[in-house]
N, C-alpha and C. Protein backbone atom coordinates (compact mmCIF):
# COMPACT_ATOMS: atom_id res chain seq x y z
N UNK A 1 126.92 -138.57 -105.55
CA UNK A 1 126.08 -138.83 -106.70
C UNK A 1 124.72 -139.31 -106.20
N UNK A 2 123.72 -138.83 -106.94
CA UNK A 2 122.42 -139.02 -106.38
C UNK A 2 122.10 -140.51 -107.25
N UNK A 3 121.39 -141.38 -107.25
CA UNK A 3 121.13 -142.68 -107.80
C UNK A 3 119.59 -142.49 -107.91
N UNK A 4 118.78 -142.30 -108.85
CA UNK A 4 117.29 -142.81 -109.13
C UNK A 4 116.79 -143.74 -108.52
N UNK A 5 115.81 -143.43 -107.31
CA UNK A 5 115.36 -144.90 -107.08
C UNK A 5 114.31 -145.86 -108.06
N UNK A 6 114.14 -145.61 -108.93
CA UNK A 6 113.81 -146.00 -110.30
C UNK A 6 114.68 -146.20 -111.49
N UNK A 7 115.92 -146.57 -111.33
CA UNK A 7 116.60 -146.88 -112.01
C UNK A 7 116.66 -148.67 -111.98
N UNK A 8 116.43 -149.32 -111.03
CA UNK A 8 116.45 -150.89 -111.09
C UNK A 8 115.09 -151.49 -111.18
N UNK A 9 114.60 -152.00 -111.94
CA UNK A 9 113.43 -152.58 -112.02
C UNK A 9 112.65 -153.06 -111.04
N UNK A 10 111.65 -153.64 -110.79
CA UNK A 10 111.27 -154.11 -109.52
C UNK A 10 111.67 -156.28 -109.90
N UNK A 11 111.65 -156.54 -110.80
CA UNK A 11 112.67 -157.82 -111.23
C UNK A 11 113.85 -157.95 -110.78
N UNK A 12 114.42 -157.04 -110.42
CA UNK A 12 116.38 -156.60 -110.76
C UNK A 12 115.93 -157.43 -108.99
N UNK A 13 117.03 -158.79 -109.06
CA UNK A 13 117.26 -159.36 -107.04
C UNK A 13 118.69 -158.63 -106.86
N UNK A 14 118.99 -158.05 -107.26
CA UNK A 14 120.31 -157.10 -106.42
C UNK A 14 119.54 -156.40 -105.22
N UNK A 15 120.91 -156.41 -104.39
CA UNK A 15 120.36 -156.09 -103.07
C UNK A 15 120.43 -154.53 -102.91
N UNK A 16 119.43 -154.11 -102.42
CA UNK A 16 119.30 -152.38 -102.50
C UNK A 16 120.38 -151.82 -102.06
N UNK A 17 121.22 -152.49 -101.17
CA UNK A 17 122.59 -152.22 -100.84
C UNK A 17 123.99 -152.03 -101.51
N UNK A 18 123.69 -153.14 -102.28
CA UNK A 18 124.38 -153.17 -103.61
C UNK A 18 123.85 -152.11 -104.66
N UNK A 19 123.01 -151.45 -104.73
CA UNK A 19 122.87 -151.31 -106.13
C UNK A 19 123.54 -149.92 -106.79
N UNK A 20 124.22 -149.06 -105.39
CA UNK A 20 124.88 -147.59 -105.49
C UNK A 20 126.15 -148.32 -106.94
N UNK A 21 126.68 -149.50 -105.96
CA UNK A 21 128.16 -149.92 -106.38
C UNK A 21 127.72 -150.33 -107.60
N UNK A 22 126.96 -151.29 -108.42
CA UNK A 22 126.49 -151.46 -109.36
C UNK A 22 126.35 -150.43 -110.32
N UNK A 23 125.83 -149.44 -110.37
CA UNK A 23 125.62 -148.29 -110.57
C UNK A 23 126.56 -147.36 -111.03
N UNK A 24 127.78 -147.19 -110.05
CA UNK A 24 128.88 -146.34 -110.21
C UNK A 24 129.80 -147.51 -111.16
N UNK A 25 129.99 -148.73 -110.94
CA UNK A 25 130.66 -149.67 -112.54
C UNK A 25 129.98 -149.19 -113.65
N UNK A 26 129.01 -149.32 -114.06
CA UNK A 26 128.01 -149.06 -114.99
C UNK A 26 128.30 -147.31 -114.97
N UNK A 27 128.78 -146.88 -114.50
CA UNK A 27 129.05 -145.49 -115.07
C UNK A 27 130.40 -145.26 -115.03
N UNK A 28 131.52 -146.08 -114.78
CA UNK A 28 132.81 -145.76 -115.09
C UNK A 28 132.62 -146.41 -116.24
N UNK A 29 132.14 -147.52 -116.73
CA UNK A 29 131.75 -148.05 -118.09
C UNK A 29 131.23 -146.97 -119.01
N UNK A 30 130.60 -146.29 -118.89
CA UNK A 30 129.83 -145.44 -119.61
C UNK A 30 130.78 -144.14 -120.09
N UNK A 31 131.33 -144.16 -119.59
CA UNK A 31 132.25 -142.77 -119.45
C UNK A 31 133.39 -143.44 -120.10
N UNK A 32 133.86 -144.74 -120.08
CA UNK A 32 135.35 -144.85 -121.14
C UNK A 32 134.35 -144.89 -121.92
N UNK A 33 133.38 -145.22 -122.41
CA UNK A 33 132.90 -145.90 -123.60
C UNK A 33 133.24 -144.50 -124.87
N UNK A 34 133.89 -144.63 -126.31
CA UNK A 34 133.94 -143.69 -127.07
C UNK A 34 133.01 -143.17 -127.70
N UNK A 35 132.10 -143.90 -128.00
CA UNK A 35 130.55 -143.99 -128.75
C UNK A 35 130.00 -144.54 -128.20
N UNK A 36 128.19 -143.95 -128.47
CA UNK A 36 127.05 -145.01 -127.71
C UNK A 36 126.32 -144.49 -129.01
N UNK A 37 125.38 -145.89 -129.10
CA UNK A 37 124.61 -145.52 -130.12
C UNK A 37 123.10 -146.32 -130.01
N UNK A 38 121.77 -145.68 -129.88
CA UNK A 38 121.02 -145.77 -129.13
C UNK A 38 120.40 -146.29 -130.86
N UNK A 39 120.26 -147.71 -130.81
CA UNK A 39 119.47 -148.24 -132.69
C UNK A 39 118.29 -148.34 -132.46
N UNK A 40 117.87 -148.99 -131.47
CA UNK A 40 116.24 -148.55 -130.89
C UNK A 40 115.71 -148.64 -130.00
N UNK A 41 114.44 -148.46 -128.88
CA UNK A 41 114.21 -148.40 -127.79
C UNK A 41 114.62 -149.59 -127.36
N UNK A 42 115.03 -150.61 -127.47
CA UNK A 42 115.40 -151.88 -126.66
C UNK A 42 117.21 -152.37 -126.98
N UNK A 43 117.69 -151.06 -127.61
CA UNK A 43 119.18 -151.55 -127.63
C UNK A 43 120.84 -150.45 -127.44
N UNK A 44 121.20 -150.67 -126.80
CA UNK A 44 122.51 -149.92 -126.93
C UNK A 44 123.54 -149.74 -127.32
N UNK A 45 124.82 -149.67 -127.86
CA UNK A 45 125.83 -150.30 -128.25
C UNK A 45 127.12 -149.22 -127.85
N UNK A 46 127.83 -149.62 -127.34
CA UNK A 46 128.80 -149.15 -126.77
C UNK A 46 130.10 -149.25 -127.45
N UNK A 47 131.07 -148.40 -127.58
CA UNK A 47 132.19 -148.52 -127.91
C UNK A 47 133.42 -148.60 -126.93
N UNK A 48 133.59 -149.52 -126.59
CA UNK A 48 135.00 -149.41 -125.44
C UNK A 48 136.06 -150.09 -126.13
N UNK A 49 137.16 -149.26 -125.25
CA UNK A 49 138.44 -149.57 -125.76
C UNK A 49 138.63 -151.52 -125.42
N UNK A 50 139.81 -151.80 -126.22
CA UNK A 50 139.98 -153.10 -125.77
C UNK A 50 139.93 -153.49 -124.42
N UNK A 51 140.82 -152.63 -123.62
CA UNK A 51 141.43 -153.55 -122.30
C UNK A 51 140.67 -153.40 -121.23
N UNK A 52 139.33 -153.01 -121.79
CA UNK A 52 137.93 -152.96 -120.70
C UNK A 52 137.17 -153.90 -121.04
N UNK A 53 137.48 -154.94 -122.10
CA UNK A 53 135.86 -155.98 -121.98
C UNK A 53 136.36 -157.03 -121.05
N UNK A 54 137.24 -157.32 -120.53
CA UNK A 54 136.98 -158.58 -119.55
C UNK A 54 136.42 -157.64 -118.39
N UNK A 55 136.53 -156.58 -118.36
CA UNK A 55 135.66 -156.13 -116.99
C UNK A 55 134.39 -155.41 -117.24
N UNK A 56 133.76 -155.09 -118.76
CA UNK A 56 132.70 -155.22 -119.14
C UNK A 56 132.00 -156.44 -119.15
N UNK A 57 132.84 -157.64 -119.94
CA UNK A 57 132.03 -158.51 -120.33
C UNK A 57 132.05 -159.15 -118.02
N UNK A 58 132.65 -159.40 -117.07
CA UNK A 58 132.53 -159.66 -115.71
C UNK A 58 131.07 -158.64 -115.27
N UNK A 59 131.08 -157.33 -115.57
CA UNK A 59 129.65 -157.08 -114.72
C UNK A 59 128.44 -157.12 -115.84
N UNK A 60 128.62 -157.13 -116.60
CA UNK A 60 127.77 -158.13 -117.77
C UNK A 60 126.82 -159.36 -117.37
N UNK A 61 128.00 -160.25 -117.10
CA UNK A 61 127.65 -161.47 -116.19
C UNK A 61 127.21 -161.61 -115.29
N UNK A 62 127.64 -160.58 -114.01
CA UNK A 62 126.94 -160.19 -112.91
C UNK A 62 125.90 -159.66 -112.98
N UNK A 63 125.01 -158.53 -113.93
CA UNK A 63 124.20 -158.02 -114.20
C UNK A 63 123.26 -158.90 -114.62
N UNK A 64 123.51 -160.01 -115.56
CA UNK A 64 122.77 -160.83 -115.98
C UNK A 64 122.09 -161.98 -114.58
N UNK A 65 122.58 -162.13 -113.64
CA UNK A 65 122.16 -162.86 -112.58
C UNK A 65 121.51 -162.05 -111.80
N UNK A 66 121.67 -161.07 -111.93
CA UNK A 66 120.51 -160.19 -110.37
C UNK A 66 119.36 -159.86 -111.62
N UNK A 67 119.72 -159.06 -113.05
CA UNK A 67 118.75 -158.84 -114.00
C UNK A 67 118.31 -159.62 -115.46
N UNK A 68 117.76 -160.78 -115.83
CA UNK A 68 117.77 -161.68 -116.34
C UNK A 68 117.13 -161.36 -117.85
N UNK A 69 116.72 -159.76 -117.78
CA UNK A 69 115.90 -159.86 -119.00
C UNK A 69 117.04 -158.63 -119.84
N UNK A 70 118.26 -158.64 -119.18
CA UNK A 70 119.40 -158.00 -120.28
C UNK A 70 119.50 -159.11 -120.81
N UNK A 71 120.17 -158.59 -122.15
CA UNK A 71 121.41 -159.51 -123.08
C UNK A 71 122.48 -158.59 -122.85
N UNK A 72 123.40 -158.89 -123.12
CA UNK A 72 124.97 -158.51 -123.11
C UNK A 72 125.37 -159.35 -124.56
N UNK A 73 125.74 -158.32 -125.49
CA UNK A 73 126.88 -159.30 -126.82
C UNK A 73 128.06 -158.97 -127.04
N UNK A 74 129.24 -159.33 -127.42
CA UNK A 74 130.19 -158.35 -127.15
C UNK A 74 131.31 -158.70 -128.74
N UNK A 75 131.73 -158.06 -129.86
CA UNK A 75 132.27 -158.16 -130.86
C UNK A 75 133.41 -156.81 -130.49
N UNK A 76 134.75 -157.85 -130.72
CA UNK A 76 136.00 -157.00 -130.60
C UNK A 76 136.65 -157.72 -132.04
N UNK A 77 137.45 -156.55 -132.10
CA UNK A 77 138.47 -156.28 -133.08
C UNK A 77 139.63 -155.63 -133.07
N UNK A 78 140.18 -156.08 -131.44
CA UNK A 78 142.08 -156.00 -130.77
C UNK A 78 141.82 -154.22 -130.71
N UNK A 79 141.33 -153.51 -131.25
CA UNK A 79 141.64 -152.23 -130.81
C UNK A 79 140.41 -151.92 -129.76
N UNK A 80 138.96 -151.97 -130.45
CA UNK A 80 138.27 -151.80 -129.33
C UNK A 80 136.59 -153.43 -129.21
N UNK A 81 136.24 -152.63 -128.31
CA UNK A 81 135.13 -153.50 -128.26
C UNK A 81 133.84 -153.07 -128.57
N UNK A 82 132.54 -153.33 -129.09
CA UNK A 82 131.48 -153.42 -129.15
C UNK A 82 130.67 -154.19 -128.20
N UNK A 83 130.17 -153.27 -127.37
CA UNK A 83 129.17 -153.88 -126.48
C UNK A 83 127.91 -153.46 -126.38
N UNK A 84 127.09 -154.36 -127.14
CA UNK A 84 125.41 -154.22 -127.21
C UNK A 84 125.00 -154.64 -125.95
N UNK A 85 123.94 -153.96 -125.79
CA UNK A 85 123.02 -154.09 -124.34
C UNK A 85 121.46 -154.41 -125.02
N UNK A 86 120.64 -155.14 -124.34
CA UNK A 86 119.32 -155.43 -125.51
C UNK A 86 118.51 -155.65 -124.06
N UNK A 87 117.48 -155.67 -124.03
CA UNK A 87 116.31 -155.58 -123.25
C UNK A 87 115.16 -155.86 -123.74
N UNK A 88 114.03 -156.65 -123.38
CA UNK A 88 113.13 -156.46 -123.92
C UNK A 88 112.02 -155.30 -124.04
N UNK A 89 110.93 -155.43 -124.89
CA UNK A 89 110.36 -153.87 -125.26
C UNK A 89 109.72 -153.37 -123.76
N UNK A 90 109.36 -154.34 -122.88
CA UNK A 90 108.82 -153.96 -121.45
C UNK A 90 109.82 -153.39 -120.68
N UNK A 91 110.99 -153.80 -120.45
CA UNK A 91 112.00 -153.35 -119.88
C UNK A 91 112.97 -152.10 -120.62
N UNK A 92 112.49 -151.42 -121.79
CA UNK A 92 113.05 -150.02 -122.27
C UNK A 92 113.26 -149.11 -121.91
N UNK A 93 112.57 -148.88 -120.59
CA UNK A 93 112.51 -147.66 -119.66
C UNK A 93 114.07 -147.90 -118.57
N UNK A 94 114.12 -149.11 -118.89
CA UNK A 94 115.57 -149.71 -117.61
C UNK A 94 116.79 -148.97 -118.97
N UNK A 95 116.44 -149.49 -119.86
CA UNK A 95 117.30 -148.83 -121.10
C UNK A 95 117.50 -147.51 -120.89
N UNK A 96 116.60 -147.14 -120.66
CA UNK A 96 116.40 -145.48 -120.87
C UNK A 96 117.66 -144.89 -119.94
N UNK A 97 117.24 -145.47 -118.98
CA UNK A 97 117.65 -144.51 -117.64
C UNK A 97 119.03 -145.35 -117.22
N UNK A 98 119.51 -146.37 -117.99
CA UNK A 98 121.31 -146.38 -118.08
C UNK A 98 121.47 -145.62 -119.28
N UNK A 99 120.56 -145.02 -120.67
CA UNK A 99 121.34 -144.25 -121.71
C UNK A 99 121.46 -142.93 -120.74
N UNK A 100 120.28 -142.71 -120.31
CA UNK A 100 120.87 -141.09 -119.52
C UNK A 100 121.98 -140.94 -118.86
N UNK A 101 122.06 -141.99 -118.17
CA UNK A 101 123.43 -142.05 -117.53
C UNK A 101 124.96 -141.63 -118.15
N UNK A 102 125.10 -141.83 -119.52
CA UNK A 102 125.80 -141.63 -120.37
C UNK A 102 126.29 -140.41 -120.35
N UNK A 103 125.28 -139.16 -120.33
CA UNK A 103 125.61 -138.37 -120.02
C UNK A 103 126.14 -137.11 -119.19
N UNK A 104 126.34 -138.06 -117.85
CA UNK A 104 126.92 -137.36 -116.27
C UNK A 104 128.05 -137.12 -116.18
C-alpha cells in the first residue's frame, strides 16, 4: 500500500516511522465501518459495529496525543457504534484525505 506523504499534518508528533502502522488501523477501521457520512468539511461519522469501539475509541486516544486538533465522540446503542471525527476548519484537508481513504 502506497501511504500519501501528505496525509499527516505537519502538527501530527507521530513518528514518521510510525505513521504506515497508524494508517493501516485507520483503514481496517474504515473498511468495518457500515456507513460514513461526510455532514461537513470538518466532520465524519462512522458507523461501526459494536465490538470495535474499544479499539476505535484506543486509537482515538492515541490519535488524539500525536494529533491534538481531532475530536473523537463516540454514541453506541449495543448493536453498533457511532463514531464522529471533527477537526477544525484549518485542518479539513487531514479530513479529506482519511474520507478518501474510505474508499480503498
Amino acid at each position: 500500500m502506497s501511504i500519501p506523504n501528505d496525509w499527516a499534518p505537519e502538527a501530527c508528533t507521530l513518528p514518521t516511522t510510525e505513521r504506515p502502522l497508524r494508517v493501516a488501523e485507520f483503514d481496517a477501521l474504515l473498511a468495518a465501518a457500515s456507513t460514513f457520512e461526510r455532514r461537513d468539511p470538518t466532520q465524519l461519522v462512522l458507523t461501526l459495529p459494536a465490538d470495535l469501539e474499544l479499539a476505535a475509541r484506543d486509537l482515538a486516544a492515541r490519535e488524539r496525543r500525536c494529533c491534538g486538533f481531532f475530536t473523537f465522540d463516540f454514541v453506541s446503542d449495543g448493536e453498533c457504534v457511532l463514531m464522529r471525527i471533527s477537526v477544525p476548519p484549518a485542518q479539513a484537508e487531514v479530513l479529506d484525505a482519511l474520507a478518501t481513504r474510505i474508499a480503498r
